[in-house]
Protein backbone atom coordinates (compact mmCIF):
# COMPACT_ATOMS: atom_id res chain seq x y z
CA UNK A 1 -17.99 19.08 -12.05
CA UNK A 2 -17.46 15.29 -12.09
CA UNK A 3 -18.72 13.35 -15.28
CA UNK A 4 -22.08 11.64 -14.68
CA UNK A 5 -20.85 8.82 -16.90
CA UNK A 6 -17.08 7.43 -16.95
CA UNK A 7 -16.30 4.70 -19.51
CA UNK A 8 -12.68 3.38 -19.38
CA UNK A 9 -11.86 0.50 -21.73
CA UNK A 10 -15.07 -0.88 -21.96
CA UNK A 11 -15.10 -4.42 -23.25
CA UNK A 12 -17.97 -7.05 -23.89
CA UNK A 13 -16.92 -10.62 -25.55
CA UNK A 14 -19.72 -13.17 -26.06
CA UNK A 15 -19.03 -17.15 -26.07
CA UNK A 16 -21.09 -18.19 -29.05
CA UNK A 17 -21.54 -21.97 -29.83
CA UNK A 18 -20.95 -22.63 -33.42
CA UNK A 19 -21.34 -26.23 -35.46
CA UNK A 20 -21.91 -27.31 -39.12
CA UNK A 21 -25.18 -27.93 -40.34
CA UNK A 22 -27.09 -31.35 -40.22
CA UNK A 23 -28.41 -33.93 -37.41
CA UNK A 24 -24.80 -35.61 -37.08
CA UNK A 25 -23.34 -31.97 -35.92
CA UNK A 26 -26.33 -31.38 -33.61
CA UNK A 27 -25.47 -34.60 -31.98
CA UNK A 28 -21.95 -34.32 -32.11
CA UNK A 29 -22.26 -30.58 -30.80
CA UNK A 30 -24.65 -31.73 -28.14
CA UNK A 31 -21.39 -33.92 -26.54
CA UNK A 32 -18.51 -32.03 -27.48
CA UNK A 33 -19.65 -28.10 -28.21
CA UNK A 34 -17.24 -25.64 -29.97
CA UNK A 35 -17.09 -22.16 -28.93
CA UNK A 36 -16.01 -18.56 -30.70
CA UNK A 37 -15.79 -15.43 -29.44
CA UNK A 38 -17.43 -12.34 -30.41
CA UNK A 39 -16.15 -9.25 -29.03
CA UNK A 40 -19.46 -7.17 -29.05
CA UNK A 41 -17.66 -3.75 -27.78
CA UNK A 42 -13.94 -4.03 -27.45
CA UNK A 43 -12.10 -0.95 -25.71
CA UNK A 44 -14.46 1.62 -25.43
CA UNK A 45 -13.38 5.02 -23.55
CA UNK A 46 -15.53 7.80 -23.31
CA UNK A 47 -16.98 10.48 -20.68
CA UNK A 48 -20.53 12.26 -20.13
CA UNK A 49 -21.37 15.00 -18.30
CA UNK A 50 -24.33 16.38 -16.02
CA UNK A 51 -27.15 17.23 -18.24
CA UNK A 52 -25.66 16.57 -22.02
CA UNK A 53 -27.57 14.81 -24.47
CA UNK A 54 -25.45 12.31 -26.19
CA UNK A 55 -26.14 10.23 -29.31
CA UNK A 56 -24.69 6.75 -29.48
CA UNK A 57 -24.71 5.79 -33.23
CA UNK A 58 -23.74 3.01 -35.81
CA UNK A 59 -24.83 0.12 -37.63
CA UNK A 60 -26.51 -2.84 -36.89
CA UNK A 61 -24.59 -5.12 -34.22
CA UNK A 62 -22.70 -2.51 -33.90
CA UNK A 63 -22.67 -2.70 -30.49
CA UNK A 64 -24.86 0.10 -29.37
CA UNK A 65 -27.55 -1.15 -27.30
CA UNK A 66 -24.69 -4.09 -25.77
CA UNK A 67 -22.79 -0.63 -24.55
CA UNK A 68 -26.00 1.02 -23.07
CA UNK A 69 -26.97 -2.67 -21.30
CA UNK A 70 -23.47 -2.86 -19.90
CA UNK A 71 -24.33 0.88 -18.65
CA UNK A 72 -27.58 0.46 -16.83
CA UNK A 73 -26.51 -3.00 -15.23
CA UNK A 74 -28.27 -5.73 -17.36
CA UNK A 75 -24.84 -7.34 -18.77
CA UNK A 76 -21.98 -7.44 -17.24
CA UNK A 77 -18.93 -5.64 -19.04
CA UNK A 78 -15.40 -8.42 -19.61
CA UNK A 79 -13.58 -5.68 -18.99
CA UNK A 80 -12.90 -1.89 -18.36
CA UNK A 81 -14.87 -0.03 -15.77
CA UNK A 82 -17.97 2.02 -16.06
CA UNK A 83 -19.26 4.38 -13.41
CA UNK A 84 -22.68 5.89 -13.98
CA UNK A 85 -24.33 8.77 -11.58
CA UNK A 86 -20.98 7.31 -8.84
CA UNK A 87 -22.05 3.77 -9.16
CA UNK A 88 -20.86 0.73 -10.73
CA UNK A 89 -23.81 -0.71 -12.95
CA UNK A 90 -22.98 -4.29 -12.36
CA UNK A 91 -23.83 -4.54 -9.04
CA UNK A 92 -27.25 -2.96 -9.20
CA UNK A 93 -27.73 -1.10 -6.04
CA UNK A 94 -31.16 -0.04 -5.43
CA UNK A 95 -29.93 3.76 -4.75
CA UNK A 96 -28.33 3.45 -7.86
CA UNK A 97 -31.41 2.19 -9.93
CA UNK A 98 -33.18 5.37 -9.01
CA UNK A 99 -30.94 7.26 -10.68
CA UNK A 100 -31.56 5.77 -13.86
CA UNK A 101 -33.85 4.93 -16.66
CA UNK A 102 -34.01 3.20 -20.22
CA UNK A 103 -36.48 2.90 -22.73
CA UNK A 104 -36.68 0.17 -25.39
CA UNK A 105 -38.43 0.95 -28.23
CA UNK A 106 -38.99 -2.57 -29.02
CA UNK A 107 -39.86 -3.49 -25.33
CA UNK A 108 -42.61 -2.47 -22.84
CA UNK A 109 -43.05 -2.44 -19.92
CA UNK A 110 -46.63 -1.23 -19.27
CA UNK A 111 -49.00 -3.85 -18.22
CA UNK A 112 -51.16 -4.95 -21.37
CA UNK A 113 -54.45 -5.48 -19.95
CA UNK A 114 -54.77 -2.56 -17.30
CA UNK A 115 -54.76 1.16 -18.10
CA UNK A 116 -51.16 2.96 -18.49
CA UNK A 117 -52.43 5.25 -14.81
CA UNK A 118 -52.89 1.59 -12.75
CA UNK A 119 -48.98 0.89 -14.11
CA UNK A 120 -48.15 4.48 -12.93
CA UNK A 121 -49.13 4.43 -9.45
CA UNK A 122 -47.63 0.51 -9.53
CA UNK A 123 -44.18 1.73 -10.46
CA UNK A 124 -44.72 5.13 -7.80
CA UNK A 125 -44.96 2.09 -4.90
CA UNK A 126 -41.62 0.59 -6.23
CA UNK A 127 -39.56 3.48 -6.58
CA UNK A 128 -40.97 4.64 -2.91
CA UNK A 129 -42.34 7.67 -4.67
CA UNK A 130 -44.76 9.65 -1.88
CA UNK A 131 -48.18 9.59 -3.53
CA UNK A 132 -48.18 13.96 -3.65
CA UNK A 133 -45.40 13.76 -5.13
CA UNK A 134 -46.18 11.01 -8.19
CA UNK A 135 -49.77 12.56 -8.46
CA UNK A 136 -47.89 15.99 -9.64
CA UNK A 137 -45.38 14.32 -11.59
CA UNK A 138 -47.99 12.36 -13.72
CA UNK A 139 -50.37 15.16 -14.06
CA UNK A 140 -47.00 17.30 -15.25
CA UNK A 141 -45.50 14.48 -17.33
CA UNK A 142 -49.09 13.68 -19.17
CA UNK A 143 -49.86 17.71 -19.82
CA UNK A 144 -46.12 18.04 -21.58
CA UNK A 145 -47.13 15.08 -24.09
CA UNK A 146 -50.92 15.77 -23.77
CA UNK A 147 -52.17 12.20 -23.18
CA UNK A 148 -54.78 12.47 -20.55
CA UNK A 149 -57.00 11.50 -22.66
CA UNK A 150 -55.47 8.04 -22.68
CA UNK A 151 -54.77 6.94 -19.16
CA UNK A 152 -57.76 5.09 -18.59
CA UNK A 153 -58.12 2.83 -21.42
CA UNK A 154 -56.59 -0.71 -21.75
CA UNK A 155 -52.74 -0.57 -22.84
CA UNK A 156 -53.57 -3.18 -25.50
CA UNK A 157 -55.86 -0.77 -27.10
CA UNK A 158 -53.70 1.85 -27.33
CA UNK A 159 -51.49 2.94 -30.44
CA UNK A 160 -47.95 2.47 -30.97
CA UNK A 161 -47.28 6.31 -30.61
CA UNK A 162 -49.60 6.35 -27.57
CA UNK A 163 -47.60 3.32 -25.67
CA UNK A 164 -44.75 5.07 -26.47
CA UNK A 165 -45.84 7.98 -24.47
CA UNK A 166 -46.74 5.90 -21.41
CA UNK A 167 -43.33 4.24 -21.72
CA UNK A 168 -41.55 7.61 -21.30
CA UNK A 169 -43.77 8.77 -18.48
CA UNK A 170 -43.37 5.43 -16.71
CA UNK A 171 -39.52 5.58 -16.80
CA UNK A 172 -39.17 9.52 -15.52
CA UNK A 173 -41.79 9.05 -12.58
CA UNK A 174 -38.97 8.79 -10.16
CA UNK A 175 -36.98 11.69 -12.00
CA UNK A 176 -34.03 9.86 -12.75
CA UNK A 177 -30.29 11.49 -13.07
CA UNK A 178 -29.66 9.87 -16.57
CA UNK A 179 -32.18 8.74 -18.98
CA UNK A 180 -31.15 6.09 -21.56
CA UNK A 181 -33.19 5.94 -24.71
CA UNK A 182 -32.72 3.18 -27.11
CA UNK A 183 -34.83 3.37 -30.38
CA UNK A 184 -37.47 5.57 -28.53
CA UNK A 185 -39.05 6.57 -31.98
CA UNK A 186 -38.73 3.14 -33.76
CA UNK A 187 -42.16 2.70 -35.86
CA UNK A 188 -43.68 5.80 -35.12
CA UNK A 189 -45.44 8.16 -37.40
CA UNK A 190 -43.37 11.71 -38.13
CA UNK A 191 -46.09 13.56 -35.70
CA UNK A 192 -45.29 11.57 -32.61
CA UNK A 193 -41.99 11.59 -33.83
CA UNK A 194 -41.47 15.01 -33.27
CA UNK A 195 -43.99 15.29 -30.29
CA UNK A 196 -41.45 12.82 -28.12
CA UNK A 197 -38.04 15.02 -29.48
CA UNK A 198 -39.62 17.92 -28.61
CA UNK A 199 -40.74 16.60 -24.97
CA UNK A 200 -37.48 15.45 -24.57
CA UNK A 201 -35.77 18.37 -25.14
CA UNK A 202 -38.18 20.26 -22.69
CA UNK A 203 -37.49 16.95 -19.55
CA UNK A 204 -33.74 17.84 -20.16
CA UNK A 205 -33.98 22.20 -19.98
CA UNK A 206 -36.23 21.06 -16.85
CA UNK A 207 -34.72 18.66 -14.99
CA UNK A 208 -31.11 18.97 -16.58
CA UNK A 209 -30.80 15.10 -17.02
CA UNK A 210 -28.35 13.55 -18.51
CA UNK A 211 -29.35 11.75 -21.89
CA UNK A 212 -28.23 8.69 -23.91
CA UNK A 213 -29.80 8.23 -26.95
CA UNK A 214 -29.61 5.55 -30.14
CA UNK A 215 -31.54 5.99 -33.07
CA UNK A 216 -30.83 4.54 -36.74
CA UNK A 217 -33.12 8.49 -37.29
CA UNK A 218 -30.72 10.74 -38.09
CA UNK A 219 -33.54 13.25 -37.40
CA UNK A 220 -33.17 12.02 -33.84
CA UNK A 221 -29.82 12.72 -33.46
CA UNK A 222 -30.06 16.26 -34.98
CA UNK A 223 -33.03 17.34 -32.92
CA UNK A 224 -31.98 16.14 -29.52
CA UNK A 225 -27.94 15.77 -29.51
CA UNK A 226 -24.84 18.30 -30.54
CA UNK A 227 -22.50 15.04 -29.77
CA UNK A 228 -21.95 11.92 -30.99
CA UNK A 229 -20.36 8.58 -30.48
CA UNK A 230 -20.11 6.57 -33.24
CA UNK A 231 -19.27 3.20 -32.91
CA UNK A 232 -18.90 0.53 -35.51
CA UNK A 233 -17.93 -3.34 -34.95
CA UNK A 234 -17.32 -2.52 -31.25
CA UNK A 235 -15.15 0.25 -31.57
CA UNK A 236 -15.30 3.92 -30.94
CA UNK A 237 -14.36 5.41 -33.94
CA UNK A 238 -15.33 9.26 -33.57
CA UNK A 239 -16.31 11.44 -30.33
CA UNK A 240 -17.14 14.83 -30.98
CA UNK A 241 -19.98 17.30 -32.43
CA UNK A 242 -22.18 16.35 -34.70
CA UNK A 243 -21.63 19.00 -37.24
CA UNK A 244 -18.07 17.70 -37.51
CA UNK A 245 -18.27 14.68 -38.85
CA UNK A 246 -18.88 16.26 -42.33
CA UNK A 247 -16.15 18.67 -41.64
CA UNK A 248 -13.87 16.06 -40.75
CA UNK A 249 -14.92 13.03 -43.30
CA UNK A 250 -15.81 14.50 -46.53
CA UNK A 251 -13.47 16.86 -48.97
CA UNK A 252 -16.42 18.22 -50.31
CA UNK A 253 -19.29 20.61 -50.61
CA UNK A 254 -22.54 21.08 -52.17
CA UNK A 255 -23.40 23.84 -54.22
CA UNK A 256 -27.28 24.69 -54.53
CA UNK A 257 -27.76 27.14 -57.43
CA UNK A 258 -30.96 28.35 -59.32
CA UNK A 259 -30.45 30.26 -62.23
CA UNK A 260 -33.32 32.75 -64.20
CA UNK A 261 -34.25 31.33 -67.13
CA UNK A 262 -33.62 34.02 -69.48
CA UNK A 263 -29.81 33.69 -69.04
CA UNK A 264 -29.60 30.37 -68.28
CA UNK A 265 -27.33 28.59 -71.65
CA UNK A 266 -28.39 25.37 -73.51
CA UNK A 267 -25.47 23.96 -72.94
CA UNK A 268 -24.54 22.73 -69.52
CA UNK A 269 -20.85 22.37 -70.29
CA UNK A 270 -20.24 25.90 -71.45
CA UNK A 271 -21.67 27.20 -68.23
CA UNK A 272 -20.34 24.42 -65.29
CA UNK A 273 -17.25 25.26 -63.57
CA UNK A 274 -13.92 22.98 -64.33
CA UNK A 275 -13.68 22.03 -60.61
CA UNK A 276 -17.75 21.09 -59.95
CA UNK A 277 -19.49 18.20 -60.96
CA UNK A 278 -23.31 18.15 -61.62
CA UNK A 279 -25.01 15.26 -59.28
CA UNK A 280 -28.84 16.37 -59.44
CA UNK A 281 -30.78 19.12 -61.73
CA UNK A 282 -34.36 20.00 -60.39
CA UNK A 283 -35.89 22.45 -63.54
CA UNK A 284 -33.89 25.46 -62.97
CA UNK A 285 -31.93 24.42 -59.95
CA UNK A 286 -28.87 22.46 -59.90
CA UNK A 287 -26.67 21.05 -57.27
CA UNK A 288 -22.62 20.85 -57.80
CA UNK A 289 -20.31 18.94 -55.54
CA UNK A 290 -17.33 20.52 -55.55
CA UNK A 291 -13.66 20.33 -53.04
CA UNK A 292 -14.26 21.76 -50.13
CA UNK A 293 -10.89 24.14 -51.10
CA UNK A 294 -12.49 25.18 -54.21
CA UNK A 295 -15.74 26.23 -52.77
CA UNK A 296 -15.44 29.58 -52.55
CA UNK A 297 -13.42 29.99 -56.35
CA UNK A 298 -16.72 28.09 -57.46
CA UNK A 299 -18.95 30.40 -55.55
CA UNK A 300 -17.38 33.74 -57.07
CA UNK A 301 -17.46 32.00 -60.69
CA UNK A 302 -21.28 31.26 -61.05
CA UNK A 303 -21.79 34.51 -59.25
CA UNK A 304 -19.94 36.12 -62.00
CA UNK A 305 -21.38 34.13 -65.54
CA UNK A 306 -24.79 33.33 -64.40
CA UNK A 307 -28.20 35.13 -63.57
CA UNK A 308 -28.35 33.46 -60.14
CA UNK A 309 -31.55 34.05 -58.04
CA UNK A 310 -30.37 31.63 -55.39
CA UNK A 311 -27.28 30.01 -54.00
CA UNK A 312 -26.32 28.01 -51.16
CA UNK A 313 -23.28 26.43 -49.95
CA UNK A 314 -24.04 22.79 -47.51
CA UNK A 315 -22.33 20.06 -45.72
CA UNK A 316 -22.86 16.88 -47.75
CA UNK A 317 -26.23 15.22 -45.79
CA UNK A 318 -25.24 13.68 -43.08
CA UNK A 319 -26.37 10.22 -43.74
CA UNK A 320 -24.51 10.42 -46.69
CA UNK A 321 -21.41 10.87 -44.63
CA UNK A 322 -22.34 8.19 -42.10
CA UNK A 323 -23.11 5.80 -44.36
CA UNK A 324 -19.66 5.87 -45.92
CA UNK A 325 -18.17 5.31 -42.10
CA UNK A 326 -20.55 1.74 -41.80
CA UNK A 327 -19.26 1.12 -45.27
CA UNK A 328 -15.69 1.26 -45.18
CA UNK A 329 -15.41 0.62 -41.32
CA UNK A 330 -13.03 3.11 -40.26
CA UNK A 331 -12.68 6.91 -40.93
């Protein structure tokens, strides 16, 4: 099966004007501007396939939502090649713009001052849906997120959660092949949060479409995607599952014990293991970081000195890990 999205040395360079502060440098820049360029995305390769959901992650300017504009047509990459559903996205061919559909979670693009069901049936007559055909898709689309309630009131008295859900409806209408999602969550309260994961998760087992997704929520990303693509100052620095960026970042673990109180010594030091160190004590329950190769010794010594009720053995949290990566820049 062919890849529903090919990226092949993806590249995006802005021409920014630049000039010192003051009216002089206005003027001056007004007759004789100076330029820099910004490489936004620089050499990007990746591939997606029918029906995966994918996370695209990283920082701020990043270059995250620059890659997913370059993918859906609305900026034009300065170099590489892109091919999404067999099209190019530059040349935004109607047959190709059915195929697709992104969501901005800082963008709308319901019509304030009618109901979200007049902007339905106005999008069904551009995307040449048959009106049997949109009439089931709405009434299937509004039962999965339960908004019928909703449909006839004003957009610009509706919530944030509640536009949200019109915005998702209003971009699957035309049941596209690949569904970009930038930010869908952005602002929302955790129930809605997890209302719009778990709807998406349901479109995709449907309708197998293909899924794009950015989200500064790492809840997001662990919900909805087993891959990533992390991407920091342009560049793709890791492409793989999401569990294994722990695995492959961090030379440690986390130990989770709780101890019964009756055995439990004063002393902390008489008790903790030469190879952990103690980074959090909750009561009777503390957590050890430890080297990943000494997990197991660890393990077998508490097991052996200590009353333990409970012990666990975790990945560090994963924003933990990420957080190091937009730190340092590399991995």
């Amino acid at each position: 099966m062919k890849p529903i999205i090919t990226v092949v040395n993806l590249s995006k360079t802005y021409r920014v004007t630049q000039r010192e502060p003051g009216l002089g440098s206005a003027l001056r820049s007004l007759l004789k501007p100076q330029f820099m360029a910004v490489d936004a995305v620089k050499s990007v390769d990746f591939l997606v396939e029918p029906g995966e959901m994918v996370a695209l992650i990283g920082p701020n300017g990043a270059g995250k939502t620059t890659t997913l504009k370059m993918l859906t047509g609305l900026l034009q990459p300065s170099g590489g090649q892109v091919l999404v559903a067999g099209y190019e996205p530059g040349r935004r061919q109607n047959d190709f713009l059915t195929q697709i559909s992104i969501v901005l979670g800082n963008k709308s693009q319901m019509l304030w001052d009618i109901p979200p069901l007049d902007t339905f049936h106005v999008l069904g007559e551009i995307y040449r849906v048959p009106r049997t055909v949109l009439n089931q898709r709405i009434d299937e689309l509004v039962a999965l997120l339960d908004m019928g309630d909703i449909l006839r009131k004003p957009v610009r008295n509706l919530s944030l959660g509640e536009r949200m859900k019109c915005e998702l409806v209003a971009s699957l209408l035309h049941q596209p092949r690949v569904l970009f999602l930038d930010e869908p969550t952005l602002g929302l309260d955790i129930s809605i949060q997890n209302r719009l994961r778990s709807f998406i998760l349901e479109y995709n087992r449907r309708y197998q479409a293909t899924v794009l997704l950015t989200s500064h929520y790492m809840a997001d990303i662990e919900r909805l995607c087993n891959r990533v693509l992390l991407i920091h100052h342009g560049t793709l620095l890791y492409d793989g599952r999401l569990s294994g960026l722990s695995e492959q970042l961090s030379d440690t673990k986390l130990i989770r014990v709780t101890i019964n109180e009756n055995g439990l010594p004063e002393d902390i030091c008489v008790w903790l293991p030469q190879n952990a160190e103690l980074i959090e004590q909750n009561h009777l329950t503390f957590t050890l970081r430890v080297n990943r190769s000494q997990a197991a010794t660890v393990t077998a010594d508490l097991l052996n000195r200590l009353p333990v009720v409970d012990l666990m053995v975790e990945e560090p949290p994963l924003e933990a890990v990420i957080d190091r990566i937009y730190q340092e820049g590399a991995l």
